[in-house]
C-alpha atoms as a PDB file:
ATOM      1  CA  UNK A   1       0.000   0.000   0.000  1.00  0.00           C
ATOM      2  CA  UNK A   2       1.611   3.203  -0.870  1.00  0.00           C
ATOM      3  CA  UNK A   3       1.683   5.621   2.191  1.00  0.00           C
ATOM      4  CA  UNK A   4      -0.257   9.145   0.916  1.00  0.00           C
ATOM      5  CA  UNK A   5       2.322  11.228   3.444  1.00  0.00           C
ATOM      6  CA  UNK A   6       5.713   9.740   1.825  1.00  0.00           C
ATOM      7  CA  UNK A   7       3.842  10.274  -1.879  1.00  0.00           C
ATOM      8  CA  UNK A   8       3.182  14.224  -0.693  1.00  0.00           C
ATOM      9  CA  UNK A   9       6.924  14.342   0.398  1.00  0.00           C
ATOM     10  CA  UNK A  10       7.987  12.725  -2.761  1.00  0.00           C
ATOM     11  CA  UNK A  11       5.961  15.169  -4.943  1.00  0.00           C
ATOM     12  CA  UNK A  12       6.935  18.170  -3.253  1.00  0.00           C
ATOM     13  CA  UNK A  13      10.459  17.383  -4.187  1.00  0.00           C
ATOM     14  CA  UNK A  14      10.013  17.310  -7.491  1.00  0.00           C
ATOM     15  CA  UNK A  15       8.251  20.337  -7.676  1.00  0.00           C
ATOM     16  CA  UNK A  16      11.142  21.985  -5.650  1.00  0.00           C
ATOM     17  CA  UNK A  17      13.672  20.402  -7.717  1.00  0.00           C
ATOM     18  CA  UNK A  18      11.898  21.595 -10.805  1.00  0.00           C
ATOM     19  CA  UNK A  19      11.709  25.411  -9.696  1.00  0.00           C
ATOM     20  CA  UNK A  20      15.495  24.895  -9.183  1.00  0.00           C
ATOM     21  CA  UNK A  21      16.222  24.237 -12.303  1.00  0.00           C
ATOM     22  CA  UNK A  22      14.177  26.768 -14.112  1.00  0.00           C
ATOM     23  CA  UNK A  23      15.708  29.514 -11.790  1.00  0.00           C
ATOM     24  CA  UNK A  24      19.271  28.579 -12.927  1.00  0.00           C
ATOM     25  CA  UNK A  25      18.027  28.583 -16.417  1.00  0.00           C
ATOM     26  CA  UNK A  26      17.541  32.415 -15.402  1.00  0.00           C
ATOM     27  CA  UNK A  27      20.735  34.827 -16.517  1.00  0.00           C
ATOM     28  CA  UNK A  28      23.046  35.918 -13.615  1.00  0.00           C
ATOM     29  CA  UNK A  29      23.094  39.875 -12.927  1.00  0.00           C
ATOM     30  CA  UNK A  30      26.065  41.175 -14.296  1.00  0.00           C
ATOM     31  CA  UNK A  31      26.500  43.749 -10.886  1.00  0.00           C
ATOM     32  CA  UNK A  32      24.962  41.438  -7.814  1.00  0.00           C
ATOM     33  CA  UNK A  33      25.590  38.236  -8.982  1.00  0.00           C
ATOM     34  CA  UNK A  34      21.803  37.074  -8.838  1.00  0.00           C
ATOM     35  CA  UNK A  35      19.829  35.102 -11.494  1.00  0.00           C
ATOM     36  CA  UNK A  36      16.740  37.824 -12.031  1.00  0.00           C
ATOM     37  CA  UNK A  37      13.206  37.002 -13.234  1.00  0.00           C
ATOM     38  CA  UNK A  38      12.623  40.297 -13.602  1.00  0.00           C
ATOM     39  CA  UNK A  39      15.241  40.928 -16.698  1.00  0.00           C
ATOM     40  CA  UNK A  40      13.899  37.727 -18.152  1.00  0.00           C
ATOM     41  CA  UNK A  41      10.847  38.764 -17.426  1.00  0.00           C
ATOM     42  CA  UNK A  42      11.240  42.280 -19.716  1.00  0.00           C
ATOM     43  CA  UNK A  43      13.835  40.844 -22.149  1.00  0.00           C
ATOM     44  CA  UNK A  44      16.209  43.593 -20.839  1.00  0.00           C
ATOM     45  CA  UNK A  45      19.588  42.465 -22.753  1.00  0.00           C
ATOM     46  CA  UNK A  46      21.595  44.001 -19.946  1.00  0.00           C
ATOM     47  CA  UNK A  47      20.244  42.456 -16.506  1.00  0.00           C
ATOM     48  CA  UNK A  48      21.742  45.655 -14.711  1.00  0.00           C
ATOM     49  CA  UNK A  49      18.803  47.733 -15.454  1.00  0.00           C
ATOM     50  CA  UNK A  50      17.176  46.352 -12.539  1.00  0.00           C
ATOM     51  CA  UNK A  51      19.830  45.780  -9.910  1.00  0.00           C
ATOM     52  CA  UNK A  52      18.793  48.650  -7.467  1.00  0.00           C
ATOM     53  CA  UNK A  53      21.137  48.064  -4.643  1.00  0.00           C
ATOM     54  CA  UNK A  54      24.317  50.063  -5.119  1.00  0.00           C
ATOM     55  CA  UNK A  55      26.266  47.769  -2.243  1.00  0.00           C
ATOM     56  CA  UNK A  56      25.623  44.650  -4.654  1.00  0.00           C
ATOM     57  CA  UNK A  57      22.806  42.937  -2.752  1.00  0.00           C
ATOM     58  CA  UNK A  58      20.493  41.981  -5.373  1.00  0.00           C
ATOM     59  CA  UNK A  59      16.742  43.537  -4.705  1.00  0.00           C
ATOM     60  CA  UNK A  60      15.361  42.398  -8.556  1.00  0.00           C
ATOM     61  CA  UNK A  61      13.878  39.704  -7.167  1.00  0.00           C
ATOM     62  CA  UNK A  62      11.542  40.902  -4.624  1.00  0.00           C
ATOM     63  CA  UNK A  63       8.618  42.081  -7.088  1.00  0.00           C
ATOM     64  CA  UNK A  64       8.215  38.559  -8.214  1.00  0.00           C
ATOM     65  CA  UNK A  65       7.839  37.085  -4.736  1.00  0.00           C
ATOM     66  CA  UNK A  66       4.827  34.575  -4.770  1.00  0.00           C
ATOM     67  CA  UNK A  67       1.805  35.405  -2.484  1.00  0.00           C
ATOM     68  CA  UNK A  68       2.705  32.315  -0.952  1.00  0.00           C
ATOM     69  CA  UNK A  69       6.396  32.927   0.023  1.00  0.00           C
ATOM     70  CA  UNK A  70       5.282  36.246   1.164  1.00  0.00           C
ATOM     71  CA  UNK A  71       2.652  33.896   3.543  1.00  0.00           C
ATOM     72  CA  UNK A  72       5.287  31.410   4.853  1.00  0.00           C
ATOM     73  CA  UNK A  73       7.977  34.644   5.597  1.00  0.00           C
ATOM     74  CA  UNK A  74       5.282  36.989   7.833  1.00  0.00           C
ATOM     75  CA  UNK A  75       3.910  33.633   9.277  1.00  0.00           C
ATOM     76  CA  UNK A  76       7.415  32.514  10.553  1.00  0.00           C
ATOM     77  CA  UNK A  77       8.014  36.259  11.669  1.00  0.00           C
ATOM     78  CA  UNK A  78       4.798  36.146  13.946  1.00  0.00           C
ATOM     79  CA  UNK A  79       5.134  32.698  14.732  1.00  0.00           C
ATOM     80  CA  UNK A  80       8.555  33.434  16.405  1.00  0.00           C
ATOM     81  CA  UNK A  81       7.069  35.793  18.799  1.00  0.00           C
ATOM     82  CA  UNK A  82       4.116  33.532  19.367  1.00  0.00           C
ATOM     83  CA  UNK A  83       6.401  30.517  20.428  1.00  0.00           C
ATOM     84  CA  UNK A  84       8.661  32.539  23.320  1.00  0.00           C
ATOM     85  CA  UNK A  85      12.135  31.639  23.864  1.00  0.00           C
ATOM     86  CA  UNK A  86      12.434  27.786  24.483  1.00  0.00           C
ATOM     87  CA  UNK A  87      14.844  26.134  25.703  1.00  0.00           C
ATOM     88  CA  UNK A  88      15.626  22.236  27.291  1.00  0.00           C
ATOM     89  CA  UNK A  89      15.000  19.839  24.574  1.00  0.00           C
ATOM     90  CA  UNK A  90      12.602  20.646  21.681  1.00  0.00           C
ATOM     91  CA  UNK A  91      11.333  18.779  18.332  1.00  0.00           C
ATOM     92  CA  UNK A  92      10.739  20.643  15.040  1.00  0.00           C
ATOM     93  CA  UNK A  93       8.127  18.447  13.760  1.00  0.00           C
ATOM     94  CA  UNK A  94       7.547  18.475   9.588  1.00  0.00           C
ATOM     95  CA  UNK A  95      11.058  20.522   9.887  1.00  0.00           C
ATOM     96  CA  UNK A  96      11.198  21.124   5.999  1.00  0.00           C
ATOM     97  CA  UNK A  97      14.007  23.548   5.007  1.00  0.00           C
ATOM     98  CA  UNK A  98      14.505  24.669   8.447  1.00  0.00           C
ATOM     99  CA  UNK A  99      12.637  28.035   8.163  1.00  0.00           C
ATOM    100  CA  UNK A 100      11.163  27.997  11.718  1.00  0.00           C
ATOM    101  CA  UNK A 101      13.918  25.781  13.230  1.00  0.00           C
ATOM    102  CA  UNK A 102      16.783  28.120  13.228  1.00  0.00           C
ATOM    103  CA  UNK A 103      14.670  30.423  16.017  1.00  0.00           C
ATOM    104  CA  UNK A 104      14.637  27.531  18.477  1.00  0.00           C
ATOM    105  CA  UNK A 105      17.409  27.833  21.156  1.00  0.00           C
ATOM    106  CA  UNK A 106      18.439  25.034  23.421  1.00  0.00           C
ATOM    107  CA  UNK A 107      18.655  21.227  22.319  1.00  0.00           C
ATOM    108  CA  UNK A 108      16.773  20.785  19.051  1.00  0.00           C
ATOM    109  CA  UNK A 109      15.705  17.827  17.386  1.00  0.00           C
ATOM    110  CA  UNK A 110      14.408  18.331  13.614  1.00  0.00           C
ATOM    111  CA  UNK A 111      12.255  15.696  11.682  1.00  0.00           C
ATOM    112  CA  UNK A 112      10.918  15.055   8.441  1.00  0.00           C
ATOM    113  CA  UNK A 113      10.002  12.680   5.800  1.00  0.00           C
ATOM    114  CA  UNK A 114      11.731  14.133   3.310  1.00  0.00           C
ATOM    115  CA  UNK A 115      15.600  13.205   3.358  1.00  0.00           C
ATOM    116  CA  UNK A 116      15.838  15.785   0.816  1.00  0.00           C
ATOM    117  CA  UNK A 117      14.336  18.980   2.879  1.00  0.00           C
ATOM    118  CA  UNK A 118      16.581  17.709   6.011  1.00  0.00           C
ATOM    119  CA  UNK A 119      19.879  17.805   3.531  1.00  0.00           C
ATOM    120  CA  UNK A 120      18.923  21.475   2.892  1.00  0.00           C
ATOM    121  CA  UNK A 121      18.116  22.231   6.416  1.00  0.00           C
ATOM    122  CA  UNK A 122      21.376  20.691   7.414  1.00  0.00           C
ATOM    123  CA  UNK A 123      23.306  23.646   5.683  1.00  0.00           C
ATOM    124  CA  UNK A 124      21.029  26.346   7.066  1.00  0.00           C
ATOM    125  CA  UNK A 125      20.502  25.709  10.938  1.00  0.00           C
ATOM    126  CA  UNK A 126      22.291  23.621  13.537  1.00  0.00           C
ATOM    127  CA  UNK A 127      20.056  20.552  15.212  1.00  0.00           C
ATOM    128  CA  UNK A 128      20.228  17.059  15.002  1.00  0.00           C
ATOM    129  CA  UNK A 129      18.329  15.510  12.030  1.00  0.00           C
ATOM    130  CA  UNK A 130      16.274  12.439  12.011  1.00  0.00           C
ATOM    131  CA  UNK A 131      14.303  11.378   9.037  1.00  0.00           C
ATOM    132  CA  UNK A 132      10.650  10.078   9.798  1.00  0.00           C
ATOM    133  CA  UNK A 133       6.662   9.468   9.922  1.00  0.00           C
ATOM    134  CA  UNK A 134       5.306  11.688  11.973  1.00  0.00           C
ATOM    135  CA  UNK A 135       2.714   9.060  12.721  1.00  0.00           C
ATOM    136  CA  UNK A 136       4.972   6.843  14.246  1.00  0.00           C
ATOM    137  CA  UNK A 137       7.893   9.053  15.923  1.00  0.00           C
ATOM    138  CA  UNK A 138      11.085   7.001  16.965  1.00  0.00           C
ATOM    139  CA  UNK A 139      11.190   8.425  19.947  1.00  0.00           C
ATOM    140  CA  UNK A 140      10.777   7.928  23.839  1.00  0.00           C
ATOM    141  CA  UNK A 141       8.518  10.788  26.044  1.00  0.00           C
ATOM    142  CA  UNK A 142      12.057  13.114  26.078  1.00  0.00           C
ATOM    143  CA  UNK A 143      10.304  16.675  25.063  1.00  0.00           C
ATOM    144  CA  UNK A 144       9.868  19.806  26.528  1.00  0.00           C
ATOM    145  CA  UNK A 145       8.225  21.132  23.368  1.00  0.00           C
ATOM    146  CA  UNK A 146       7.096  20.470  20.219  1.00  0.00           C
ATOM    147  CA  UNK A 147       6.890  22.636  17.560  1.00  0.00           C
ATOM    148  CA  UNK A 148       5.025  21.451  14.280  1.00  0.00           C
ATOM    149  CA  UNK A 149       3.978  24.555  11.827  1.00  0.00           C
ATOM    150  CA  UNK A 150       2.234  24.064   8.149  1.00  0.00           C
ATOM    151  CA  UNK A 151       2.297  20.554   8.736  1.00  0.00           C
ATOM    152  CA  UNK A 152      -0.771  19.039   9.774  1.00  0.00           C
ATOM    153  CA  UNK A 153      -2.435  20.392   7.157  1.00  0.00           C
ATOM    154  CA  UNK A 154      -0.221  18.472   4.810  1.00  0.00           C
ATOM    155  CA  UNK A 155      -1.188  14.653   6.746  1.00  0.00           C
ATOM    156  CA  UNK A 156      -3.695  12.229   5.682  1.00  0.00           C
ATOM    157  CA  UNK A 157      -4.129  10.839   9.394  1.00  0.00           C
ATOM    158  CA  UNK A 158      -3.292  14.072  11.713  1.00  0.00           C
ATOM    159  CA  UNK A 159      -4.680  12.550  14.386  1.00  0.00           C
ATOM    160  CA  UNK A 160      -2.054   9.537  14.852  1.00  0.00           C
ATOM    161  CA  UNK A 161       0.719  12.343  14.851  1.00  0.00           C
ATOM    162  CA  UNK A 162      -1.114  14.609  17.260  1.00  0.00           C
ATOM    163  CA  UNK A 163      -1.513  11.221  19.441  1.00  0.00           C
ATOM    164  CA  UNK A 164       2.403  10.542  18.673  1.00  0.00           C
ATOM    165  CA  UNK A 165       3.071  14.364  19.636  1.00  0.00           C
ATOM    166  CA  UNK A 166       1.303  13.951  23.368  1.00  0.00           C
ATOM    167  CA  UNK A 167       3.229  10.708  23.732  1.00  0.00           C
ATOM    168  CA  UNK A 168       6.575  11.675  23.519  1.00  0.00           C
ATOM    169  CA  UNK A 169       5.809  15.070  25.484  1.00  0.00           C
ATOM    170  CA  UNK A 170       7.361  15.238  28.672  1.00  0.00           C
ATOM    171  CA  UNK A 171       4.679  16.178  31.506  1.00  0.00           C
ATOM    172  CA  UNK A 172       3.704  19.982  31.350  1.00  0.00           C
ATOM    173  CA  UNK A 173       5.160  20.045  27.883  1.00  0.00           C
ATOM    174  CA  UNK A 174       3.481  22.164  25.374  1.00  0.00           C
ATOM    175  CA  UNK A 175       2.906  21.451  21.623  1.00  0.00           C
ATOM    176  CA  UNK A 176       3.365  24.671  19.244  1.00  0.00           C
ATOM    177  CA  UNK A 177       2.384  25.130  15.659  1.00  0.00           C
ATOM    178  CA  UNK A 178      -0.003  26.391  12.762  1.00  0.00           C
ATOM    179  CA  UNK A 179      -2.041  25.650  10.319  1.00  0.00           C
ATOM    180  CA  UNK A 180      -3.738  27.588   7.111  1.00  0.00           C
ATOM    181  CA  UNK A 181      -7.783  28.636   8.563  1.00  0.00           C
ATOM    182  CA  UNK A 182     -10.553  29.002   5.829  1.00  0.00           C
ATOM    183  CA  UNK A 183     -10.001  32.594   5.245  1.00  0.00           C
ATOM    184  CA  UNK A 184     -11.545  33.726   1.642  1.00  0.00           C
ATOM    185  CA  UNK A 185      -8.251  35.182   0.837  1.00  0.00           C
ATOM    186  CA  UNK A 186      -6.776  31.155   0.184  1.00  0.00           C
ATOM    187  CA  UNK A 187      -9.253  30.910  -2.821  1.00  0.00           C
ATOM    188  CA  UNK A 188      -7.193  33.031  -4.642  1.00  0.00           C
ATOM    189  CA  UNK A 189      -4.162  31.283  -3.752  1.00  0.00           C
ATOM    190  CA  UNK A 190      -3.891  29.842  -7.820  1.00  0.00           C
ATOM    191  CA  UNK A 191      -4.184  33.215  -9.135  1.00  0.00           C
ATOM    192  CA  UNK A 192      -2.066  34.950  -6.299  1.00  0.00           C
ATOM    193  CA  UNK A 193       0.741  32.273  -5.838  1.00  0.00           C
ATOM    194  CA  UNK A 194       3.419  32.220  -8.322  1.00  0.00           C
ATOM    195  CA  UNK A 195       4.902  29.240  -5.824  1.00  0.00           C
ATOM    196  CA  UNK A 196       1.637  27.107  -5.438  1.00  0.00           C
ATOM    197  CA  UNK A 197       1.431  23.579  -7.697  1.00  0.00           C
ATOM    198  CA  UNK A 198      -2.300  23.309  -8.508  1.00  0.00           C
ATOM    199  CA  UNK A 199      -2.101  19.790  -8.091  1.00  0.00           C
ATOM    200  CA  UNK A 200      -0.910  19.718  -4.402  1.00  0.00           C
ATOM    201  CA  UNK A 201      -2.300  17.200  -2.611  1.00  0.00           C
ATOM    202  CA  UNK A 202      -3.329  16.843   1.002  1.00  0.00           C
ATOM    203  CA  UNK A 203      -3.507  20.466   1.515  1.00  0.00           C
ATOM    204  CA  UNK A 204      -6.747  21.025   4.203  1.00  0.00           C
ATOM    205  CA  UNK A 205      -7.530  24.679   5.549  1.00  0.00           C
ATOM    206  CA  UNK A 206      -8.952  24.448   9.107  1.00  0.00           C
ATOM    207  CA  UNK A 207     -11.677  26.112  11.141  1.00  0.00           C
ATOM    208  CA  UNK A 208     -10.941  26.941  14.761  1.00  0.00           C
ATOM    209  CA  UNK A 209     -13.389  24.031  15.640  1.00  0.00           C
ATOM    210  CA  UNK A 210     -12.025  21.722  13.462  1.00  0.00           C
ATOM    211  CA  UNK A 211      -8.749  22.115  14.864  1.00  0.00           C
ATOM    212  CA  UNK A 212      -9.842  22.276  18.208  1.00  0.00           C
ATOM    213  CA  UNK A 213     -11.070  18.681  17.587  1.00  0.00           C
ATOM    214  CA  UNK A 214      -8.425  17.683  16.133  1.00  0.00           C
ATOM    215  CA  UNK A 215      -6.081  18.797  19.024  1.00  0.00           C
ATOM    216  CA  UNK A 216      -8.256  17.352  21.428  1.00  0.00           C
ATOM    217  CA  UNK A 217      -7.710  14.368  20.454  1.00  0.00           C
ATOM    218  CA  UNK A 218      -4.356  14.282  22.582  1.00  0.00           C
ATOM    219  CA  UNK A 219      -4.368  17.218  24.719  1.00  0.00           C
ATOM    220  CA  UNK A 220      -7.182  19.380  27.279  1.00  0.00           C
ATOM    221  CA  UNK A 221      -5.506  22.405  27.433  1.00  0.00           C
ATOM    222  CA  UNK A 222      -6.208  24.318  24.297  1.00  0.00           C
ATOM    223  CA  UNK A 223      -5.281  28.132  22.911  1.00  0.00           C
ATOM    224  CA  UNK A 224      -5.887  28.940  19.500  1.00  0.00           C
ATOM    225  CA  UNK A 225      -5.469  32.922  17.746  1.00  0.00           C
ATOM    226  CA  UNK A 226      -5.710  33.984  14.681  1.00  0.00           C
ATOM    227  CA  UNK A 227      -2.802  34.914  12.800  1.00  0.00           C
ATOM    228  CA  UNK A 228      -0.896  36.556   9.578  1.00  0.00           C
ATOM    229  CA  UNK A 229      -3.837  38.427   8.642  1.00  0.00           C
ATOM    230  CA  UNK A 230      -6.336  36.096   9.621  1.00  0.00           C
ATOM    231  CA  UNK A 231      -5.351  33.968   6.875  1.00  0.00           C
ATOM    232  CA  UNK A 232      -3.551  31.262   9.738  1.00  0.00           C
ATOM    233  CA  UNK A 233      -4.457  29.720  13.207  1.00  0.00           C
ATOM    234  CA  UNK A 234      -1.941  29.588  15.895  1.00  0.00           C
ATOM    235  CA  UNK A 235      -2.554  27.124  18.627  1.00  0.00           C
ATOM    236  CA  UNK A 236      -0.650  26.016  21.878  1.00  0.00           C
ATOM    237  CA  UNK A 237      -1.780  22.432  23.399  1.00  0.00           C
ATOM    238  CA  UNK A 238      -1.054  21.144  26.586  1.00  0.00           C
ATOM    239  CA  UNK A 239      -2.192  17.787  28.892  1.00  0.00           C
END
């Protein structure tokens, strides 16, 4: 039987590896260094027409930003302040890339399914990596915290990880994350996203109750805010 998280994994690396290679397909700027989409874009022949930054950091880019990475960059801005400063030992659960990972202090642990994402994260961030299911975690009850953003969203069963989460929580240990809400603004997300496959599976937005029932079904202790506009909850679980 083929296992719907490892097939979401396995497409979103492809998709990744596919935007790599038609960015280096992009010219380099002849002043920064950096392959613009904007001078392809406007078939300039001389890509320093849109280099703006006299100290050669390249700022091209920046109008072409998808919807989407604008999203993931204010969510992991707010998120930060959301989560406090933690510290003992703490897992980064559906680590990806390592975009939220790297503002975790103390002893941090960073899974994912995708051996790929966790070779990227690797060069970004220091942890310890460990590749795995978040539906069956390899670990003993060792956590402080847990810290699982834009991932549950992406899981056919999220109730077997949120069950996994609470059992390797360490009494008094608090589970952190986020997930997309139903906000109208996400029905745009094809026409707004210059990032977003249409074809991505496994992608649910949530409803405060919905997630509330879906958290419940490990911890009692419940917070969940808005966030990013409205278009995101944030949520912090406890037993």
């Amino acid at each position: 039987m083929v296992n719907p998280q490892a097939s979401y994994y396995s497409y979103r690396q492809r998709v990744e590896q596919d935007q790599i290679a038609r960015m280096e397909r992009i010219p380099r700027c002849s002043v920064c260094g950096a392959r613009c989409a904007v001078c392809r874009r406007l078939k300039m022949r001389d890509s320093r027409a849109c280099c703006l930054n006299a100290k050669g950091r390249s700022v091209s880019e920046s109008p072409l930003k998808g919807f989407e990475k604008v999203f993931h960059s204010q969510r992991a801005h707010e998120l930060r302040r959301f989560i406090r400063p933690i510290h003992s030992i703490t897992l980064d659960a559906g680590s990806g890339t390592g975009l939220i990972t790297r503002y975790l202090s103390g002893y941090v642990i960073a899974c994912d399914l995708n051996l790929w994402n966790l070779q990227r994260a690797k060069t970004r961030v220091v942890a310890d990596f460990v590749q795995c299911d978040l539906s069956a975690l390899p670990f003993r009850t060792i956590f402080d915290n847990i810290v699982s953003s834009e991932v549950l969203e992406h899981i056919s069963q999220p109730e077997k990880a949120v069950r996994e989460f609470r059992r390797v929580l360490k009494p008094r240990g608090r589970f952190v994350g986020s997930v997309p809400s139903r906000s109208p603004i996400w029905k745009f997300r094809s026409l707004l996203s210059q990032t977003h496959p249409h074809s991505e599976p496994f992608h649910n937005n949530y409803s405060r109750s919905r997630l509330g029932s879906l958290l419940s079904t490990g911890f009692r202790n419940i917070r969940i805010v808005p966030a990013v506009l409205g278009m995101a909850w944030f949520f912090e679980a406890k037993d």
